[in-house]
PDB file of N, CA and C in Angstrom:
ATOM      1  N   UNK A   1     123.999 210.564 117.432  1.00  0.00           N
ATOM      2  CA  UNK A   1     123.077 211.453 116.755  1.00  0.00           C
ATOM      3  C   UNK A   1     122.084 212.073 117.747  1.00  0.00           C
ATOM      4  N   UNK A   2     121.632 211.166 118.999  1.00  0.00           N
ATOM      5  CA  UNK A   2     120.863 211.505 119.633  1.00  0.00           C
ATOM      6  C   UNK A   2     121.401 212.453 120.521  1.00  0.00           C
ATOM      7  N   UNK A   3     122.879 213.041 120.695  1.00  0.00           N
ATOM      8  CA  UNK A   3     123.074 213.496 121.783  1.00  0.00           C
ATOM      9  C   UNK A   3     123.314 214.722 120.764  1.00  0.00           C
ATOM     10  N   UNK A   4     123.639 214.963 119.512  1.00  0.00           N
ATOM     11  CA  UNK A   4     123.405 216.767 118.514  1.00  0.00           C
ATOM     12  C   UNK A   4     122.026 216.826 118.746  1.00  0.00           C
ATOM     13  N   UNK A   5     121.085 216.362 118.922  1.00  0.00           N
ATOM     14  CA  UNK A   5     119.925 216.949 119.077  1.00  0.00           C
ATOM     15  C   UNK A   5     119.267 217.393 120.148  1.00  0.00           C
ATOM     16  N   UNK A   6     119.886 216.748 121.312  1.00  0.00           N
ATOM     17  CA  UNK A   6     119.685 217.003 122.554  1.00  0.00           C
ATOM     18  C   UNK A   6     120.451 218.131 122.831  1.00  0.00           C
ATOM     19  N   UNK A   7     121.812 218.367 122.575  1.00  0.00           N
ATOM     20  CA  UNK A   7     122.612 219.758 122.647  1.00  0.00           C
ATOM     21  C   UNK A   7     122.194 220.959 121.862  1.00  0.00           C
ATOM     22  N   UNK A   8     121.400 220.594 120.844  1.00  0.00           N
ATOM     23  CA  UNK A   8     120.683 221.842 120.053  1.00  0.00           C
ATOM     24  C   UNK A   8     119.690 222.349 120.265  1.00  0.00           C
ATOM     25  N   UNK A   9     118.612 221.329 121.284  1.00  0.00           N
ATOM     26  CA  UNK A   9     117.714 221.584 121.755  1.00  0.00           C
ATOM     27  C   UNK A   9     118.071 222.407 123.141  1.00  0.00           C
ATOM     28  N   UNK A  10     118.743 221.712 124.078  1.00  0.00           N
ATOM     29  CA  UNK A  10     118.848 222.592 124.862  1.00  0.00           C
ATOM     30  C   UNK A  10     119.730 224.165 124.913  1.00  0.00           C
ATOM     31  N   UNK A  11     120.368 224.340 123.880  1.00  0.00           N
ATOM     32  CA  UNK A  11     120.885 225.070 123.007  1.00  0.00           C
ATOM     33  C   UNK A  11     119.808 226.218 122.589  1.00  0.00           C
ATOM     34  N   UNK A  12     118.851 225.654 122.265  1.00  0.00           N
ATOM     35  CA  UNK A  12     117.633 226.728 121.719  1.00  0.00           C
ATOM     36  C   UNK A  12     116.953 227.266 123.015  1.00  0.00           C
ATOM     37  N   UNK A  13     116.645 226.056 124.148  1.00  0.00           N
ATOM     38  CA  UNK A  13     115.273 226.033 124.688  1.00  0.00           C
ATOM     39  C   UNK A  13     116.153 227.361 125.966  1.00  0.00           C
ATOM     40  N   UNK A  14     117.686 227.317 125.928  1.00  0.00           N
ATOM     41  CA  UNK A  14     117.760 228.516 126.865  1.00  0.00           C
ATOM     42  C   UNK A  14     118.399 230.071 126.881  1.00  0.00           C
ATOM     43  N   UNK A  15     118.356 229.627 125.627  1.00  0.00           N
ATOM     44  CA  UNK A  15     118.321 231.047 124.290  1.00  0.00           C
ATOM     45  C   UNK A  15     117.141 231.504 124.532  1.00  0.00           C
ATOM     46  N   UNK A  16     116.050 230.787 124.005  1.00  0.00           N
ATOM     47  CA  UNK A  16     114.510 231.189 124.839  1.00  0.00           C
ATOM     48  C   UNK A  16     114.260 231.535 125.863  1.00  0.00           C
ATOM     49  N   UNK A  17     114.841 230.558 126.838  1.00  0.00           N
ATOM     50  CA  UNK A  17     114.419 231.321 128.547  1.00  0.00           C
ATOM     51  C   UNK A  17     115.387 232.700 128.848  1.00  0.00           C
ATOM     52  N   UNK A  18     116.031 232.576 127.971  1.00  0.00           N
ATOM     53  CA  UNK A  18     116.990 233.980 128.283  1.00  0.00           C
ATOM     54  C   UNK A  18     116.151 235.207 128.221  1.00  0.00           C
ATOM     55  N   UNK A  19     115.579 234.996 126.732  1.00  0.00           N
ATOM     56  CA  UNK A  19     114.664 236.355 125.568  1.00  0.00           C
ATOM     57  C   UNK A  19     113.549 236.342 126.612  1.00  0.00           C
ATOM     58  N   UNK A  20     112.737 235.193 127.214  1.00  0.00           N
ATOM     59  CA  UNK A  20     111.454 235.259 127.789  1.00  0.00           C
ATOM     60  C   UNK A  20     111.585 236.174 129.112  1.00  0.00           C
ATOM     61  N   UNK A  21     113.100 235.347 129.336  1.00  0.00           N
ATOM     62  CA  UNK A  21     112.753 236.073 131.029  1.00  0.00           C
ATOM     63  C   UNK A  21     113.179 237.482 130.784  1.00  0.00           C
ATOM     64  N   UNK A  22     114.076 237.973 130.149  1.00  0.00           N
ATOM     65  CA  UNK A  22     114.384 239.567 129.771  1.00  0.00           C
ATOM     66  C   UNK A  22     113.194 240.442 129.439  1.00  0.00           C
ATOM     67  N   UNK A  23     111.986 239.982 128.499  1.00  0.00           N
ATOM     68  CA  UNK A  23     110.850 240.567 128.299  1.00  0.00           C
ATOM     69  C   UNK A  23     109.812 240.858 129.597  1.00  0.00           C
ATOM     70  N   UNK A  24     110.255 239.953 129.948  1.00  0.00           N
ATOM     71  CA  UNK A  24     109.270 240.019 131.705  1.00  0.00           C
ATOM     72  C   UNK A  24     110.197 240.916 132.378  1.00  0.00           C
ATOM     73  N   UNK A  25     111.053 240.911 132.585  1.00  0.00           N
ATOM     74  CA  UNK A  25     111.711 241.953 133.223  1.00  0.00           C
ATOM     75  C   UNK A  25     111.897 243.336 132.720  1.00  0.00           C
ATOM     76  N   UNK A  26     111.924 243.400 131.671  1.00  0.00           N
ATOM     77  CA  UNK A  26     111.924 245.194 130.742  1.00  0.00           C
ATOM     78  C   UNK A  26     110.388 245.546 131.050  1.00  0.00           C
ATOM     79  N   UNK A  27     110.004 244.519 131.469  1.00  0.00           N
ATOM     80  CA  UNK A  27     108.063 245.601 131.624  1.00  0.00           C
ATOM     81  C   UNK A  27     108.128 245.708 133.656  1.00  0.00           C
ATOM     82  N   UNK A  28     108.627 245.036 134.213  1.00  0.00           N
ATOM     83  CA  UNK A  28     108.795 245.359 135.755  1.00  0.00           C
ATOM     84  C   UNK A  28     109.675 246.534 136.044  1.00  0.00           C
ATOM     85  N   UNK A  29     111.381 246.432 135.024  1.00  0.00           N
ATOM     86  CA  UNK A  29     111.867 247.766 135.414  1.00  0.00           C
ATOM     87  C   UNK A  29     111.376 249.070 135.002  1.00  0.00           C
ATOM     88  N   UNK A  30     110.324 248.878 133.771  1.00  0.00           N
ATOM     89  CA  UNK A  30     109.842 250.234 133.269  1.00  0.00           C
ATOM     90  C   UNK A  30     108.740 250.669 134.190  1.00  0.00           C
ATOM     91  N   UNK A  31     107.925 249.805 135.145  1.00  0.00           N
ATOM     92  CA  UNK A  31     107.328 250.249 135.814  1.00  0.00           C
ATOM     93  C   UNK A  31     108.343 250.796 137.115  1.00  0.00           C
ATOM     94  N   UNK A  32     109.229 249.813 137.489  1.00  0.00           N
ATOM     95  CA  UNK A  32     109.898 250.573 138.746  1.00  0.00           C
ATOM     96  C   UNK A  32     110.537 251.925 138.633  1.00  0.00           C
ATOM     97  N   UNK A  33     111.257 252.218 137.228  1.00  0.00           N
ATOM     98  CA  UNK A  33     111.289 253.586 136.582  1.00  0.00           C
ATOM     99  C   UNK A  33     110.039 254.784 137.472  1.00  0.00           C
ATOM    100  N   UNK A  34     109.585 254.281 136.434  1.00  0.00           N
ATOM    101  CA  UNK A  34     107.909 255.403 136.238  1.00  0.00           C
ATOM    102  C   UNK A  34     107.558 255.432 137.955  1.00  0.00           C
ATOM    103  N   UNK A  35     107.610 254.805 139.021  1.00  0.00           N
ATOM    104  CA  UNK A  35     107.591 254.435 139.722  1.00  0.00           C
ATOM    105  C   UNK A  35     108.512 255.575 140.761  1.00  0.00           C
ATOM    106  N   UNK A  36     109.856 255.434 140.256  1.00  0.00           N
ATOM    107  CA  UNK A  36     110.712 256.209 140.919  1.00  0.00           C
ATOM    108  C   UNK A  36     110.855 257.822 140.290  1.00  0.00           C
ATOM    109  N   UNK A  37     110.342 258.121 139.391  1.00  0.00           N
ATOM    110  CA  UNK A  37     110.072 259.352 138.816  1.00  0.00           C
ATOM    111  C   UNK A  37     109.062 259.648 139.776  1.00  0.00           C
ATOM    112  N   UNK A  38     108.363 259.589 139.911  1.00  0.00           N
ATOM    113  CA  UNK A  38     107.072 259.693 140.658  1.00  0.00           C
ATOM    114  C   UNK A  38     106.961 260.337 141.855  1.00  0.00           C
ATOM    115  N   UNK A  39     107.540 259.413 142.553  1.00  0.00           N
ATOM    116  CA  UNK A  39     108.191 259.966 144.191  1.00  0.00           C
ATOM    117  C   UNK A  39     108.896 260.908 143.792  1.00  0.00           C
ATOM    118  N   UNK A  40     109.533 261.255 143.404  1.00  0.00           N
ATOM    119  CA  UNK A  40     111.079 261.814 142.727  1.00  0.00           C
ATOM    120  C   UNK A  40     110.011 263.395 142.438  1.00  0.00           C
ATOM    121  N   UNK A  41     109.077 263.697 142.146  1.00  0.00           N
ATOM    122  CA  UNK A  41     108.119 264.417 142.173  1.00  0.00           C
ATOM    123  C   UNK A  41     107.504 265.000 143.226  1.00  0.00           C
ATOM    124  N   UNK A  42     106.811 263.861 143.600  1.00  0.00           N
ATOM    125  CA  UNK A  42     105.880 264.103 144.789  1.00  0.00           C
ATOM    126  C   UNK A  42     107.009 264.456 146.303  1.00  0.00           C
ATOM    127  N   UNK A  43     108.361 264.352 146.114  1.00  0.00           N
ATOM    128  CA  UNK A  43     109.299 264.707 147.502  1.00  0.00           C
ATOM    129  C   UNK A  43     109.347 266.121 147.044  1.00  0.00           C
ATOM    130  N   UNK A  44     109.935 266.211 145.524  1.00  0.00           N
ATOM    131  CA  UNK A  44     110.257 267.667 146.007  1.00  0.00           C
ATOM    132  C   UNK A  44     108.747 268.614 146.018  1.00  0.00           C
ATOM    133  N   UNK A  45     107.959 268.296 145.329  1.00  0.00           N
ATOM    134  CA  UNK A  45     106.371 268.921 146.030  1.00  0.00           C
ATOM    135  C   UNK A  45     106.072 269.112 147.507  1.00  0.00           C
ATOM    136  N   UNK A  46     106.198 268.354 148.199  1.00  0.00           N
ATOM    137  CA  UNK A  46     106.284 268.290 149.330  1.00  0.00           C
ATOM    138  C   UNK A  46     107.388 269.137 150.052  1.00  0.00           C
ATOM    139  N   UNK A  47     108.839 268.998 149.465  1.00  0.00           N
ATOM    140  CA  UNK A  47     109.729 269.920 149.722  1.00  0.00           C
ATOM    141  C   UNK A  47     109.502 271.842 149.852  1.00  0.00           C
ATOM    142  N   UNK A  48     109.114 271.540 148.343  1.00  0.00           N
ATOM    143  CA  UNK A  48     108.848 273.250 147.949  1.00  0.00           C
ATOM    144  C   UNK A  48     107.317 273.753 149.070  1.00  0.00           C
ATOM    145  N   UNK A  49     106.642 272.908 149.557  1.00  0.00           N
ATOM    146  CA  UNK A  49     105.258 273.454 150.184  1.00  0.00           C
ATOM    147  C   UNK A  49     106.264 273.505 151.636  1.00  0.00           C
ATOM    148  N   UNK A  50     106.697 272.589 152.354  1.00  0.00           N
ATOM    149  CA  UNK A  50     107.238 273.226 153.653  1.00  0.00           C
ATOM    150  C   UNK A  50     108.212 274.268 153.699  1.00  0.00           C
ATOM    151  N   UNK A  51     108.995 274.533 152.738  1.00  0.00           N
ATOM    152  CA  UNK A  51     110.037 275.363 152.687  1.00  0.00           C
ATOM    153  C   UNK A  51     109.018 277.336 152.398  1.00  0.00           C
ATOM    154  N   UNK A  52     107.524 276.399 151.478  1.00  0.00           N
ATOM    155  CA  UNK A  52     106.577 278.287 151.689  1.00  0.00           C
ATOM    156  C   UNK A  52     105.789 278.274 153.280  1.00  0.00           C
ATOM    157  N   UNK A  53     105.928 277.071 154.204  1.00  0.00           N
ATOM    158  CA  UNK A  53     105.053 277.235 155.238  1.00  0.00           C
ATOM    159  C   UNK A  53     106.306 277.561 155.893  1.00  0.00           C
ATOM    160  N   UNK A  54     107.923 277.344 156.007  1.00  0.00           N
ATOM    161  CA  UNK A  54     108.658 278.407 157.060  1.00  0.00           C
ATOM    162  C   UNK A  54     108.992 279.489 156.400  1.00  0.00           C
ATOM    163  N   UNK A  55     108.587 280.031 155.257  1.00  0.00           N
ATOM    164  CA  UNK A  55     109.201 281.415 154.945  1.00  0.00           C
ATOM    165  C   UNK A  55     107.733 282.450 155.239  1.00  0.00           C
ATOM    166  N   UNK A  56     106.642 282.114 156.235  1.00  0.00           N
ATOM    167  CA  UNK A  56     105.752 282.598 156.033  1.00  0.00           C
ATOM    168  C   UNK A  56     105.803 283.313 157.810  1.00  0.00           C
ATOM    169  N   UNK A  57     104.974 284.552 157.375  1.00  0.00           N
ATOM    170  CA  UNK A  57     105.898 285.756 158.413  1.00  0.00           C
ATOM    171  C   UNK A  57     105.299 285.016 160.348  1.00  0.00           C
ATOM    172  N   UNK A  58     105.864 285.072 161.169  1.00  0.00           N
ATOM    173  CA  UNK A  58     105.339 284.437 162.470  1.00  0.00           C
ATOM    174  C   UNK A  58     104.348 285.668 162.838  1.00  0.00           C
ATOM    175  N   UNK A  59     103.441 285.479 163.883  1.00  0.00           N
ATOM    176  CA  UNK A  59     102.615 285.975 164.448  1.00  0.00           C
ATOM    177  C   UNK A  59     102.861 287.092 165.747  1.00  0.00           C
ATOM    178  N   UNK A  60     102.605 288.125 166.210  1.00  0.00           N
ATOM    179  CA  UNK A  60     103.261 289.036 166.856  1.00  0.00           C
ATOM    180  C   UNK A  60     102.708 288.683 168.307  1.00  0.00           C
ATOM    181  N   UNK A  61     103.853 288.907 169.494  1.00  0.00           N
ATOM    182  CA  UNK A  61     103.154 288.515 170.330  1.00  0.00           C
ATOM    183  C   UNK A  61     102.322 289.498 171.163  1.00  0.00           C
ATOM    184  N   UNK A  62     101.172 288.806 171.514  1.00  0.00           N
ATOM    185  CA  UNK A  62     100.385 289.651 172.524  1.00  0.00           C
ATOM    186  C   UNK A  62     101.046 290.050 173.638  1.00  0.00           C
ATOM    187  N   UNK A  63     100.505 291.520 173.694  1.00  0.00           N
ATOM    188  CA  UNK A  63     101.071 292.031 175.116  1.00  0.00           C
ATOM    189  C   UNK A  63     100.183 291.909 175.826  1.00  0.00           C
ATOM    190  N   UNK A  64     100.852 291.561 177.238  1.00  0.00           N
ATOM    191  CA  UNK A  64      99.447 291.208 178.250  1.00  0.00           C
ATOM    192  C   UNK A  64      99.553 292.233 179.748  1.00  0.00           C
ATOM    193  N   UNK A  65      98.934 292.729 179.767  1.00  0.00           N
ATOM    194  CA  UNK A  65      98.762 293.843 180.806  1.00  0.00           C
ATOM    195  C   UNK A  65      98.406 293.315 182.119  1.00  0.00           C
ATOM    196  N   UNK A  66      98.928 293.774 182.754  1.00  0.00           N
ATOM    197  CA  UNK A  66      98.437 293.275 184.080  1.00  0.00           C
ATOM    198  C   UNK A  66      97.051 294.214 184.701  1.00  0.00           C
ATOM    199  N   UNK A  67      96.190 293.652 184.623  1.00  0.00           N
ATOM    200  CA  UNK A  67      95.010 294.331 185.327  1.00  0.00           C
ATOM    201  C   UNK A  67      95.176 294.320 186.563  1.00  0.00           C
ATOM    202  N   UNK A  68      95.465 293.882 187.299  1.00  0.00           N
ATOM    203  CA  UNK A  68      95.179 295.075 188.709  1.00  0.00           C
ATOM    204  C   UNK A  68      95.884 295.558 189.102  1.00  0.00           C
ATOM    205  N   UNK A  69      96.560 296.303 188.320  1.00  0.00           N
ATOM    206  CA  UNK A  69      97.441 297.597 188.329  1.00  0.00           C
ATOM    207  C   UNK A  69      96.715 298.620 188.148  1.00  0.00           C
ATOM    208  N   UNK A  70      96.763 299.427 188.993  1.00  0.00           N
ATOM    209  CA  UNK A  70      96.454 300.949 188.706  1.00  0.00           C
ATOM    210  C   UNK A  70      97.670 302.324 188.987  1.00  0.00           C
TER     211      UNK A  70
END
C-alpha cells in the first residue's frame, strides 16, 4: 500500500515540476523574444543611417595653385 502512494506521489510531485519549471521558462523566452525584436530594430536603424551617410554627395577637391609661378 505504501509503495501506490509513494508512486502517486511522485507521480504528481513531477507533473508539478514539469508545469513549474515551464512557467519560469515562458516568462525568460518572452523576454528573450522582445529582446531579439529589439536589436532586430535597432540593426536595421543603424543600417538605413549608414547607407544615408554613403549616398551623401563627396566634397570637391581644392585646386591648389602654385604661387610662385608667374
Amino acid at each position: 500500500m505504501e509503495w501506490i502512494l509513494f508512486t502517486i506521489g511522485l507521480f504528481l510531485g513531477s507533473i508539478g515540476s514539469v508545469v513549474a519549471i515551464s512557467i519560469v521558462t515562458a516568462g525568460k523566452m518572452s523576454d528573450l523574444d522582445s529582446e531579439i525584436l529589439s536589436l532586430r530594430i535597432q540593426r536595421n536603424l543603424l543600417k538605413e543611417q549608414l547607407l544615408m551617410v554613403k549616398k551623401k554627395k563627396p566634397y570637391k577637391k581644392r585646386k591648389y595653385y602654385n604661387k610662385n609661378k608667374k
